[in-house]
C-alpha atoms as a PDB file:
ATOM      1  CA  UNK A   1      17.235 122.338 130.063  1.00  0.00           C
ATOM      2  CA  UNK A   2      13.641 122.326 129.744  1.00  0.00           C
ATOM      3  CA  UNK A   3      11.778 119.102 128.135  1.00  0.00           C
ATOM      4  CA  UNK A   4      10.318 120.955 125.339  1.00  0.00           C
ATOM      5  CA  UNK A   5      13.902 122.665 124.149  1.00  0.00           C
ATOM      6  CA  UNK A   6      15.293 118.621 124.141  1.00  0.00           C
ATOM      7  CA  UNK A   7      12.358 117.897 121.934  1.00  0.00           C
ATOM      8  CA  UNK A   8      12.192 120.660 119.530  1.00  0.00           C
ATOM      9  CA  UNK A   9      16.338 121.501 118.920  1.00  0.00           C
ATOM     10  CA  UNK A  10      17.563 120.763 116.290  1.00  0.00           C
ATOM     11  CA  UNK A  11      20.899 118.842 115.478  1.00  0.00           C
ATOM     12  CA  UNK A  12      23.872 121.440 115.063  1.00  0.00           C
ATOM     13  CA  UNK A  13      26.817 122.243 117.181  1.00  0.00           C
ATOM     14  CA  UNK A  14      25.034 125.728 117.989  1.00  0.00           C
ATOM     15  CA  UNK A  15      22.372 124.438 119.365  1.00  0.00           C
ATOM     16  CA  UNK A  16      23.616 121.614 121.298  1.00  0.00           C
ATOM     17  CA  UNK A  17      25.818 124.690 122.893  1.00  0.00           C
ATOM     18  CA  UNK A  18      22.819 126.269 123.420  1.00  0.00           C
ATOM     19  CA  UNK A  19      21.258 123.514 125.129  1.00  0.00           C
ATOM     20  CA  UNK A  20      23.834 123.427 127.724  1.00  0.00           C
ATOM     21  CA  UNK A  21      22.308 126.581 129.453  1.00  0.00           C
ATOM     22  CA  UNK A  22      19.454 126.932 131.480  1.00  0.00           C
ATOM     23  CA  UNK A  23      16.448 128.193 130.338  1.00  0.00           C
ATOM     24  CA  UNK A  24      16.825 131.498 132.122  1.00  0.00           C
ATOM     25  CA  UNK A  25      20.537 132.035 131.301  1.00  0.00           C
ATOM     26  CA  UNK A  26      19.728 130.628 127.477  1.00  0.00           C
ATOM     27  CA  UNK A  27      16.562 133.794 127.970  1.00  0.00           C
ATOM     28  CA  UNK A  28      18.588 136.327 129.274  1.00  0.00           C
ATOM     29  CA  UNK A  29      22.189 136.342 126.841  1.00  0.00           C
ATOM     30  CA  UNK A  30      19.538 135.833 123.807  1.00  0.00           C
ATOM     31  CA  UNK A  31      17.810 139.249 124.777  1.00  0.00           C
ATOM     32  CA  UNK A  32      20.990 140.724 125.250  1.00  0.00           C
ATOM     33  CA  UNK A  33      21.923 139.811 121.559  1.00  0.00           C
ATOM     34  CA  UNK A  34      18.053 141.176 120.355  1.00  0.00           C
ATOM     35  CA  UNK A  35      19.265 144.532 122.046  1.00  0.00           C
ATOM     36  CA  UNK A  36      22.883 144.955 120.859  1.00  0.00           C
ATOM     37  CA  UNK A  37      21.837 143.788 117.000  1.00  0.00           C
ATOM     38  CA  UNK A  38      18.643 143.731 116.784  1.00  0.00           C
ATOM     39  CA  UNK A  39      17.982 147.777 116.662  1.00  0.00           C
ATOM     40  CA  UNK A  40      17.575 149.083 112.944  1.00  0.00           C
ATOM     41  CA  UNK A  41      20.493 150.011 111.196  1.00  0.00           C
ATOM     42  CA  UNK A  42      23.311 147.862 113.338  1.00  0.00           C
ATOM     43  CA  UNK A  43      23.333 144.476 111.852  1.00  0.00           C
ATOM     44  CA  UNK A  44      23.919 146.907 108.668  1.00  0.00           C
ATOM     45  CA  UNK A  45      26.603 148.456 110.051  1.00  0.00           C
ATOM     46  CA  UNK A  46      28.385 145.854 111.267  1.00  0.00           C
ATOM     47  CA  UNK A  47      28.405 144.041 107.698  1.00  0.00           C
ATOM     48  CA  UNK A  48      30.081 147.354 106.199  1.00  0.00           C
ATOM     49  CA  UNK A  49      32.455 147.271 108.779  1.00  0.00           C
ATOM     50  CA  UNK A  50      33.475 143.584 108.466  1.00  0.00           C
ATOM     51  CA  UNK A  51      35.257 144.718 104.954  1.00  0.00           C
ATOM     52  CA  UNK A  52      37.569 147.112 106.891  1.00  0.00           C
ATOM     53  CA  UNK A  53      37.316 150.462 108.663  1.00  0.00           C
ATOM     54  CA  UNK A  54      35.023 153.250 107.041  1.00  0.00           C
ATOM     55  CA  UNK A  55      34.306 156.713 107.655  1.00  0.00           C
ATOM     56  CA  UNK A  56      30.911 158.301 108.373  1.00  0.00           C
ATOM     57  CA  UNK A  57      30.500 159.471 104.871  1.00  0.00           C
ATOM     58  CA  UNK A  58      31.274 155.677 103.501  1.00  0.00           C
ATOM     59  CA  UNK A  59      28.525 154.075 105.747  1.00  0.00           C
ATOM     60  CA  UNK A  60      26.003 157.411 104.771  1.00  0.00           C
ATOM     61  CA  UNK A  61      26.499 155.991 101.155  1.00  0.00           C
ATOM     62  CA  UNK A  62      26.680 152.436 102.225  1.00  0.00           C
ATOM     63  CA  UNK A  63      23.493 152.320 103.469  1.00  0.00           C
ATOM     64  CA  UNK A  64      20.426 153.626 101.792  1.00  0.00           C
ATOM     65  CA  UNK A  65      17.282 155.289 103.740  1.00  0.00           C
ATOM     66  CA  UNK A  66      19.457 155.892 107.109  1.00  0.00           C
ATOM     67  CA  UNK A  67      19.837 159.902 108.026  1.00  0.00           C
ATOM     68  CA  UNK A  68      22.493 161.794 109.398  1.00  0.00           C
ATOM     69  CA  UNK A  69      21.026 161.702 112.397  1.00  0.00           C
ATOM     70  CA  UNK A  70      19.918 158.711 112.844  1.00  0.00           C
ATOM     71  CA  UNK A  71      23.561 157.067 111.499  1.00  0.00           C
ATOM     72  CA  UNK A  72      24.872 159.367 113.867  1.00  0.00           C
ATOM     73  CA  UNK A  73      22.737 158.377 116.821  1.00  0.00           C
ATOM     74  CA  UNK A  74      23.184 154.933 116.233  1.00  0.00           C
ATOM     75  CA  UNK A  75      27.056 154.857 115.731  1.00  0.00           C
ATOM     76  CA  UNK A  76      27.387 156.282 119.556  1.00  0.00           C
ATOM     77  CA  UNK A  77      25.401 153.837 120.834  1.00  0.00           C
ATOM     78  CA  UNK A  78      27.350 150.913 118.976  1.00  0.00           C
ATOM     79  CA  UNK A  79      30.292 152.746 120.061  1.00  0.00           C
ATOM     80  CA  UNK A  80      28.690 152.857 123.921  1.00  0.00           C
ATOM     81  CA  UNK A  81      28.024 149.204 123.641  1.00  0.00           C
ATOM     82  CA  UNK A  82      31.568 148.009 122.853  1.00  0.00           C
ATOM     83  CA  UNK A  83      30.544 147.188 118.983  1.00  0.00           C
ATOM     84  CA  UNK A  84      32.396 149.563 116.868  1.00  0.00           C
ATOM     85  CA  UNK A  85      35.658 151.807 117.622  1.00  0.00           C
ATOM     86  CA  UNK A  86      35.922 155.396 116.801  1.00  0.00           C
ATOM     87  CA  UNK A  87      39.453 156.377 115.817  1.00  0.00           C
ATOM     88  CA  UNK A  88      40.132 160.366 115.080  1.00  0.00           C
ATOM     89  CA  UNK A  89      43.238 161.168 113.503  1.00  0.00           C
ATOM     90  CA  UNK A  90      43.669 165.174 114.661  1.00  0.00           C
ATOM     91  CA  UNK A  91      47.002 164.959 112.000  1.00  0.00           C
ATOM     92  CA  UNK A  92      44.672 166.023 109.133  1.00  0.00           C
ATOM     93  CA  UNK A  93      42.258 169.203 108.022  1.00  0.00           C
ATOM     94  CA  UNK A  94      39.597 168.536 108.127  1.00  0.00           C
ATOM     95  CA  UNK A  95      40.021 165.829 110.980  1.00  0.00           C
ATOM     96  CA  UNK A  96      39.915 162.071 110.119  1.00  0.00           C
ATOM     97  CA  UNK A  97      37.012 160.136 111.681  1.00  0.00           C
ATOM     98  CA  UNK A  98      36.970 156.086 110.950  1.00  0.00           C
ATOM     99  CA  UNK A  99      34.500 153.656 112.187  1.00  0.00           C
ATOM    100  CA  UNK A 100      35.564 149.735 112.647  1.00  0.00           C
ATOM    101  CA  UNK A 101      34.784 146.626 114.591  1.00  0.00           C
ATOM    102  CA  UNK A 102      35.534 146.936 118.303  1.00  0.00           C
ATOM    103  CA  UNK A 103      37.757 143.639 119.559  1.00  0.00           C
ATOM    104  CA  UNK A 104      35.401 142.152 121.694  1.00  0.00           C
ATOM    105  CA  UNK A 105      32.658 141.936 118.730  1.00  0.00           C
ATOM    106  CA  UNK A 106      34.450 140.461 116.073  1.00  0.00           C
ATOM    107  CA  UNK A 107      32.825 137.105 116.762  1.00  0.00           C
ATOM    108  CA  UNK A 108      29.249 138.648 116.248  1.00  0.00           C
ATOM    109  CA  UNK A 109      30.095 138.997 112.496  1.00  0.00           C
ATOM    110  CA  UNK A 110      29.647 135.087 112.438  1.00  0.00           C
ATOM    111  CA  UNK A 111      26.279 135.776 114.017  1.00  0.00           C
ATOM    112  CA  UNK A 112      25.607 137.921 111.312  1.00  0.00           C
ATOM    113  CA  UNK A 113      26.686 135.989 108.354  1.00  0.00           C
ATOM    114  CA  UNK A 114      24.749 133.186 109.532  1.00  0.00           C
ATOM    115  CA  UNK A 115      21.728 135.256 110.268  1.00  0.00           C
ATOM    116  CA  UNK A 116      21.972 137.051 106.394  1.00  0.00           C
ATOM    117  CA  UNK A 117      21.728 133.568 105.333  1.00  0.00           C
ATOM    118  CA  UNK A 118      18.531 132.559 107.026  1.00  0.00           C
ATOM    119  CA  UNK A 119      17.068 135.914 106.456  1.00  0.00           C
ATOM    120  CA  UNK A 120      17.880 135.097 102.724  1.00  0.00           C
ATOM    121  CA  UNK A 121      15.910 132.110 102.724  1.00  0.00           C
ATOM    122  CA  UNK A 122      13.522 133.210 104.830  1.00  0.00           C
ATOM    123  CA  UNK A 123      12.509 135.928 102.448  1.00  0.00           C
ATOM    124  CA  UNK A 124      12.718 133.469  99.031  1.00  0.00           C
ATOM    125  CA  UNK A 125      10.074 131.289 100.710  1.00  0.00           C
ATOM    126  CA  UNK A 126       8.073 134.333 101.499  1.00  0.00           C
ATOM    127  CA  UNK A 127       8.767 136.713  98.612  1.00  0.00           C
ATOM    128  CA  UNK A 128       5.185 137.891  98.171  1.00  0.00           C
ATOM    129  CA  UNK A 129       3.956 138.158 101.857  1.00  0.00           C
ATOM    130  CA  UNK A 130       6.974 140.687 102.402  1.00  0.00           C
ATOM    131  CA  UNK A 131       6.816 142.498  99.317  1.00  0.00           C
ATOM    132  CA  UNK A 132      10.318 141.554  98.288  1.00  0.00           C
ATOM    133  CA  UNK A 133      10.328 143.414  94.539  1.00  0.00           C
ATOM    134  CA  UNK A 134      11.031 140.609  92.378  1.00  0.00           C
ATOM    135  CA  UNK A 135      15.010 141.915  91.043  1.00  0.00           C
ATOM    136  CA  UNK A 136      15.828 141.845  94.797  1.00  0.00           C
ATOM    137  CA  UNK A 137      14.598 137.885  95.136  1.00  0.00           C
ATOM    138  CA  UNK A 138      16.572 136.912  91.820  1.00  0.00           C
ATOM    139  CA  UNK A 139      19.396 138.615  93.337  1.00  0.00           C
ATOM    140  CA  UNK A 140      18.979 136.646  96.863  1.00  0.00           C
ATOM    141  CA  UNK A 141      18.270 133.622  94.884  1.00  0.00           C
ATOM    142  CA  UNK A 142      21.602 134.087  92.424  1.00  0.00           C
ATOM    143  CA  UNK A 143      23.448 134.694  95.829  1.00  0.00           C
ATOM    144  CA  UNK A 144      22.292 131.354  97.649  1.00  0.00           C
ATOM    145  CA  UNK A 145      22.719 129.323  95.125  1.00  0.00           C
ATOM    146  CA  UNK A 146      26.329 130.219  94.534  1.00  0.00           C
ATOM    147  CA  UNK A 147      27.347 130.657  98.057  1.00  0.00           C
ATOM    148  CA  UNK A 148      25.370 128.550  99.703  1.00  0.00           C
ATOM    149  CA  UNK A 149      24.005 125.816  98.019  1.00  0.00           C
ATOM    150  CA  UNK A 150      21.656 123.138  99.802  1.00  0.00           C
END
């Protein structure tokens, strides 16, 4: 562990875990994380799919500003990377299509939850340098307070 990652960590169980690797190691599974949910749209995704299985049509809806094409794209790739599972029940007309967590990445969603929060606060103590429209921030704010109050 380098000097200047003892100095600057801060206390919490995450990052004394982190600590524990080596700089390169600690380097390398951190941009492996950046790839996997760091793309647009998968973070997103991932959220919908944490409150059960959905079909294409569910996430199109879910998530405003995403195309076809691109929700499509992106769904095979999370699908590629072991993130999601694609189940097709053939029983039905027209065919059933469903969308839900793969096994193996049900511990990101804790990555996620924590990351919503910090993103949350980020953006309240930033509000006008990223434009957040001021019904969005009361909503973030309302949200906070009751869910995670400091």
């Amino acid at each position: 562990m380098s000097d200047q990652r003892s100095a600057n960590s801060s206390s919490g169980k995450f990052v004394d875990k982190l600590d524990m690797l080596s700089d390169t190691v600690a380097s390398y599974v951190l941009n492996i994380g950046a790839e996997l949910l760091g793309k647009k749209w998968r973070a997103v995704i991932l959220y919908h799919l944490n409150y059960g299985p959905k079909r294409f049509s569910e996430l199109k809806r879910l998530i405003p500003g995403v195309s076809v094409k691109v929700l499509s794209q992106v769904l095979k790739e999370m699908e590629g990377n072991k993130l999601i599972v694609r189940s097709q029940d053939n029983s039905c007309i027209p065919v059933k299509v469903m969308y839900n967590i793969h096994p193996h990445a049900e511990g990101l969603m804790h990555a996620t939850i924590v990351a919503t929060v910090c993103f949350a606060e980020h953006a309240l103590q930033n509000t006008k340098d990223l434009h957040i429209p001021s019904h969005m921030a009361e909503e973030i704010r309302q949200w906070l307070s009751a869910h995670h109050p400091h």
